[in-house]
Protein backbone atom coordinates (compact mmCIF):
# COMPACT_ATOMS: atom_id res chain seq x y z
CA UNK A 1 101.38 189.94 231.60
CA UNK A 2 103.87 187.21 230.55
CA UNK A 3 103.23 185.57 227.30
CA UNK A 4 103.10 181.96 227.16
CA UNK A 5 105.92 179.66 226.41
CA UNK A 6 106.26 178.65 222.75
CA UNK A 7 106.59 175.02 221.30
CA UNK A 8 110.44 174.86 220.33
CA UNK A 9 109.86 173.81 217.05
CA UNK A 10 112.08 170.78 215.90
CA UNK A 11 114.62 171.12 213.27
CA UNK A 12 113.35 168.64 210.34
CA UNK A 13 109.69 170.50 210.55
CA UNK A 14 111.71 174.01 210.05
CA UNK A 15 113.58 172.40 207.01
CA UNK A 16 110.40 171.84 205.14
CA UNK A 17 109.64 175.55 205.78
CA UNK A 18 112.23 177.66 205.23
CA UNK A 19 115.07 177.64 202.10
CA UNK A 20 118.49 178.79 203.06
CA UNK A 21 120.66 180.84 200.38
CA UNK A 22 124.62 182.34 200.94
CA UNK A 23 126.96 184.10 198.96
CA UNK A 24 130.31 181.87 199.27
CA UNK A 25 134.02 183.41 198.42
CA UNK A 26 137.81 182.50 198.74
CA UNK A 27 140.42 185.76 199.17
CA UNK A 28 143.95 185.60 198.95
CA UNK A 29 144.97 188.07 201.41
CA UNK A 30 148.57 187.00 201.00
CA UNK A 31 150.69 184.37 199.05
CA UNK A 32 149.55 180.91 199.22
CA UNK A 33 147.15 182.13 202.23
CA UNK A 34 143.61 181.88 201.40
CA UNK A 35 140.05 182.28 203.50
CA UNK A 36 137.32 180.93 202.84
CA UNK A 37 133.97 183.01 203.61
CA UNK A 38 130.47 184.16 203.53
CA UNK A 39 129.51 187.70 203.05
CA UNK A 40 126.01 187.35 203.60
CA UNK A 41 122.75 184.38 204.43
CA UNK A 42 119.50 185.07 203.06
CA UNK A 43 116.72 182.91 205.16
CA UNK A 44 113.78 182.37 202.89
CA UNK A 45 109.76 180.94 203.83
CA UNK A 46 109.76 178.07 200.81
CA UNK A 47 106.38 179.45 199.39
CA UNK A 48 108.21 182.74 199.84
CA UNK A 49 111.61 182.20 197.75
CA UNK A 50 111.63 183.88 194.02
CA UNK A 51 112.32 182.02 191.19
CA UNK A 52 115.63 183.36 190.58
CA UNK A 53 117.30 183.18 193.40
CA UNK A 54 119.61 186.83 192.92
CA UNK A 55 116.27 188.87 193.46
CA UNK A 56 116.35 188.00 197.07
CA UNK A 57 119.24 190.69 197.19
CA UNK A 58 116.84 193.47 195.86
CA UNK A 59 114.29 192.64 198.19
CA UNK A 60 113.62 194.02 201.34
CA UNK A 61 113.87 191.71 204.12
CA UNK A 62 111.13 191.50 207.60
CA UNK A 63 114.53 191.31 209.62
CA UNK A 64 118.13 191.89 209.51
CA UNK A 65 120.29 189.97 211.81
CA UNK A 66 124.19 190.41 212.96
CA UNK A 67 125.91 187.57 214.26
CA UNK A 68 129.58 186.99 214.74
CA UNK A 69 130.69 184.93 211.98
CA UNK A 70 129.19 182.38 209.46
CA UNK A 71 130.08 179.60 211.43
CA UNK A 72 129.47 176.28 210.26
CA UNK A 73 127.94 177.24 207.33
CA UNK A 74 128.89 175.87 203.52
CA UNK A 75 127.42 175.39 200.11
CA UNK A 76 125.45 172.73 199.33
CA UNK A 77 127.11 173.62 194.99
CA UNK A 78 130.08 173.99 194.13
CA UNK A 79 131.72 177.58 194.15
CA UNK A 80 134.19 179.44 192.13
CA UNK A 81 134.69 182.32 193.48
CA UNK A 82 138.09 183.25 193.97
CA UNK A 83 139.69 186.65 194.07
CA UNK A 84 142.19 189.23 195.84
CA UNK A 85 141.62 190.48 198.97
CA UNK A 86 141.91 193.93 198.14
CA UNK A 87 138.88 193.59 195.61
CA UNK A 88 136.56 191.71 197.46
CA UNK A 89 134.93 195.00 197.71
CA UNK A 90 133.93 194.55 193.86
CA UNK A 91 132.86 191.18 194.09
CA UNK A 92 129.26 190.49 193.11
CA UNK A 93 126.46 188.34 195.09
CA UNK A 94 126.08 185.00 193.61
CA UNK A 95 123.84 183.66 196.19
CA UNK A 96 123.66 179.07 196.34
CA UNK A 97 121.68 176.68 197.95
CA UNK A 98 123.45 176.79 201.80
CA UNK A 99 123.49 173.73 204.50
CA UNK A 100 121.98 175.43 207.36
CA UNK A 101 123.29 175.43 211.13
CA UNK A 102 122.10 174.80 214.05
CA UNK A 103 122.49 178.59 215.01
CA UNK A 104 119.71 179.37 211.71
CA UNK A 105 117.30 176.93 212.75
CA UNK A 106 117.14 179.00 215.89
CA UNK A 107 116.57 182.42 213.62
CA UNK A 108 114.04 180.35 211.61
CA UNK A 109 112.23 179.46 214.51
CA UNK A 110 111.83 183.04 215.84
CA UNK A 111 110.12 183.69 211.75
CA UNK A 112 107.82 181.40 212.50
CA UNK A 113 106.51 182.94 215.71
CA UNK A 114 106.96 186.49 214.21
CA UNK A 115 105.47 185.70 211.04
CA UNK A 116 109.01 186.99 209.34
CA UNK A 117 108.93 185.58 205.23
CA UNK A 118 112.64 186.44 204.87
CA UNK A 119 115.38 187.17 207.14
CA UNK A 120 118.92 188.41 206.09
CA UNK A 121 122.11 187.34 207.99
CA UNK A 122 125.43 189.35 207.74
CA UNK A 123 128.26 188.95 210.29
CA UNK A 124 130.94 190.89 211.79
CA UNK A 125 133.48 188.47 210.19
CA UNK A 126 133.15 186.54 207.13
CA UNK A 127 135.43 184.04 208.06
CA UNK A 128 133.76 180.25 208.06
CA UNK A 129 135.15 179.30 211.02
CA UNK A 130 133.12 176.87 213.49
CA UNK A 131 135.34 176.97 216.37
CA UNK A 132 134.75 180.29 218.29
CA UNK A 133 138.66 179.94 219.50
CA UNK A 134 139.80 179.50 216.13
CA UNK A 135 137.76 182.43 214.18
CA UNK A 136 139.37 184.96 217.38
CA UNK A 137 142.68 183.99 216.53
CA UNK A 138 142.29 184.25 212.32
CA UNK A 139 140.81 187.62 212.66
CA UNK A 140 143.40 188.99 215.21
CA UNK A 141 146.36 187.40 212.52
CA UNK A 142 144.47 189.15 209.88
CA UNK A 143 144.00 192.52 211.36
CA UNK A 144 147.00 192.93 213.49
CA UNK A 145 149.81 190.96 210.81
CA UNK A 146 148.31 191.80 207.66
CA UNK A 147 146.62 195.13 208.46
CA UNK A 148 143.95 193.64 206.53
CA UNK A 149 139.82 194.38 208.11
CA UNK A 150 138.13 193.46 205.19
CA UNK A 151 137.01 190.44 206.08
CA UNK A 152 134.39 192.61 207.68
CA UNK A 153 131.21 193.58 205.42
CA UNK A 154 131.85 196.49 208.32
CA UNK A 155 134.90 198.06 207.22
CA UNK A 156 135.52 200.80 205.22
CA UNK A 157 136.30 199.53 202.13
CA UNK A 158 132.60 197.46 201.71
CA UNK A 159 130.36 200.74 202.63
CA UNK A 160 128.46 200.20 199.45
CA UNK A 161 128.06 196.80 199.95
CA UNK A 162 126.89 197.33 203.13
CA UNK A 163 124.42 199.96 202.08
CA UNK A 164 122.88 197.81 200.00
CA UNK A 165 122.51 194.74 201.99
CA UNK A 166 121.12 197.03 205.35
CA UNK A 167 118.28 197.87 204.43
CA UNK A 168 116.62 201.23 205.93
CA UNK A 169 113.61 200.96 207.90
CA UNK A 170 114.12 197.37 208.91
CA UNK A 171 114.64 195.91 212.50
CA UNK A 172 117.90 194.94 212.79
CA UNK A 173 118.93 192.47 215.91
CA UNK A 174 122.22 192.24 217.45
CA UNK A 175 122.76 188.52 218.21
CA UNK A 176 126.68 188.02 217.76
CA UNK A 177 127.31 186.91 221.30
CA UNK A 178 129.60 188.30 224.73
CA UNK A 179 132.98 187.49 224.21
CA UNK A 180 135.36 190.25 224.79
CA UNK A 181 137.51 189.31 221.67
CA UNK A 182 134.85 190.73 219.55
CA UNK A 183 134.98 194.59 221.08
CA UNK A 184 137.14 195.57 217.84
CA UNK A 185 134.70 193.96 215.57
CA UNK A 186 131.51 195.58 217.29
CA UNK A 187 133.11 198.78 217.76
CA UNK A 188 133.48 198.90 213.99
CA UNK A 189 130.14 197.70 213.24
CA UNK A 190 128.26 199.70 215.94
CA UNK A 191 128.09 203.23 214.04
CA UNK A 192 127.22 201.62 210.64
CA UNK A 193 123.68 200.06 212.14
CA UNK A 194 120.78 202.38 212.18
CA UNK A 195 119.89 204.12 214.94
CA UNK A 196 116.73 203.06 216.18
CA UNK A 197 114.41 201.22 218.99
CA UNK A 198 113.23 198.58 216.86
CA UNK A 199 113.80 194.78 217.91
CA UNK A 200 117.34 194.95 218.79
CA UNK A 201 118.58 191.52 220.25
CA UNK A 202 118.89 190.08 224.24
CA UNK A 203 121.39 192.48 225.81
CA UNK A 204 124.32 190.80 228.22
CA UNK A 205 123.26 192.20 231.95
CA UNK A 206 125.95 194.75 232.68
CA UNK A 207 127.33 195.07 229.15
CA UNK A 208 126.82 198.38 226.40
CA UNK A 209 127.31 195.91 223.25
CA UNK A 210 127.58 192.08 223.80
CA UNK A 211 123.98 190.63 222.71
CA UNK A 212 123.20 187.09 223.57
CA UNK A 213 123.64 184.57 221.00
CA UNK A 214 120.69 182.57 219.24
CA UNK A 215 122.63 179.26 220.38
CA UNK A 216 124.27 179.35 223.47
CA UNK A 217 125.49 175.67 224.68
CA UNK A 218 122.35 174.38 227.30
CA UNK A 219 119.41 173.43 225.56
CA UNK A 220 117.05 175.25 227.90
CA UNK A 221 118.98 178.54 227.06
CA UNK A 222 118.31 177.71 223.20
CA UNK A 223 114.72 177.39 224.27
CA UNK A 224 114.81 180.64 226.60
CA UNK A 225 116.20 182.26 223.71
CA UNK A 226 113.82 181.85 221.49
CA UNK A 227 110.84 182.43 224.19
CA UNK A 228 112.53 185.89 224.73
CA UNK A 229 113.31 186.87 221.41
CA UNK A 230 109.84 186.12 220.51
CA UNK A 231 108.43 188.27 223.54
CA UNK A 232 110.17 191.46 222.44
CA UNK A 233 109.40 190.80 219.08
CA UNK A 234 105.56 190.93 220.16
CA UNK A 235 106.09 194.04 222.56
């Protein structure tokens, strides 16, 4: 039996809710060129957040999500936290109050129905790049011209990072949209997520990898999203 519709909840109540925390950095991945990024989002319940804000990286989080880059997304303090692109490997998390999207009010709205206290975002880019156009063609430059992939918390040079950020024995959803620009990026990320049935994201009809993303442009697909998402997560 179909579960009934649930309220879509607006965007000021989930602000009350729910704190928002990033890890911001700049790389110079060549001479005068910098990028500006996010390596990873930490979505906190308020009554939930710790009182320093670096032990949310030790904890272990209700839900892991992968979307296709940070977006939007920026500091709400100002960061210093500049360094070479072939270190960015070494870099520690310094995690900051973040300005949340309209993609995370989506995720925080599925925590709500699933009764998630903390949610971790990483990405199959770090690049902040809002304009879906845009972040294709910086990634492309910087993998095909600069031979350069770690951008990527994906790519071979971050596998510790990575271990430490996906957590074992957590669901992990797939959420970073159908584009076919992204294939190299999923194909890289693909074998580094666990292999198992738990909540795994709205697959594309007809496609092996693309997974619908939390904010697609119609506001009854943002609602539908959310509806389905919260379906599966209750299956």
């Amino acid at each position: 039996m179909r579960q009934k519709k649930v309220r879509f909840i607006p965007a000021e109540e989930l602000k009350s809710t729910f704190d928002v925390f990033g890890h911001f950095y700049s790389a110079e991945v060549a001479p005068k060129r910098i990028i500006e990024c996010r390596s990873v989002l930490e979505i906190v319940a308020s009554d939930h957040a710790p009182k320093k804000v670096a032990m949310l990286s030790d904890r272990k989080p209700d839900a892991i999500f992968v979307m296709m880059n940070p977006g939007s997304s920026r500091p709400l303090t100002e960061v210093h936290n500049r360094i070479h692109a072939k270190a960015i490997h070494e870099l520690p998390i310094s995690l900051v109050p973040t300005k949340p999207d309209t993609t995370q009010y989506q995720v925080m709205r599925l925590m709500h129905y699933c009764q998630w206290r903390h949610v971790r975002v990483l990405n199959l880019s770090d690049l902040r790049c809002s304009k879906s156009g845009e972040f294709f063609r910086q990634f492309e430059e910087l993998e095909v011209e600069l031979l350069f992939d770690a951008h990527s918390v994906f790519s071979d040079r971050r596998k510790a990072e990575l271990a430490l950020k996906l957590t074992k024995a957590v669901p992990v959803i797939r959420a970073w949209g159908v584009s076919p620009h992204l294939d190299p990026l999923i194909n890289r990320c693909l074998p580094r997520l666990p292999n198992t049935e738990a909540i795994q994201g709205l697959m594309k009809d007809g496609s092996p990898n693309k997974y619908l993303h939390p904010l697609p442009s119609l506001q009854s697909q943002k609602v539908e999203w959310v509806n389905r998402m919260v379906e599966q997560c209750r299956s």
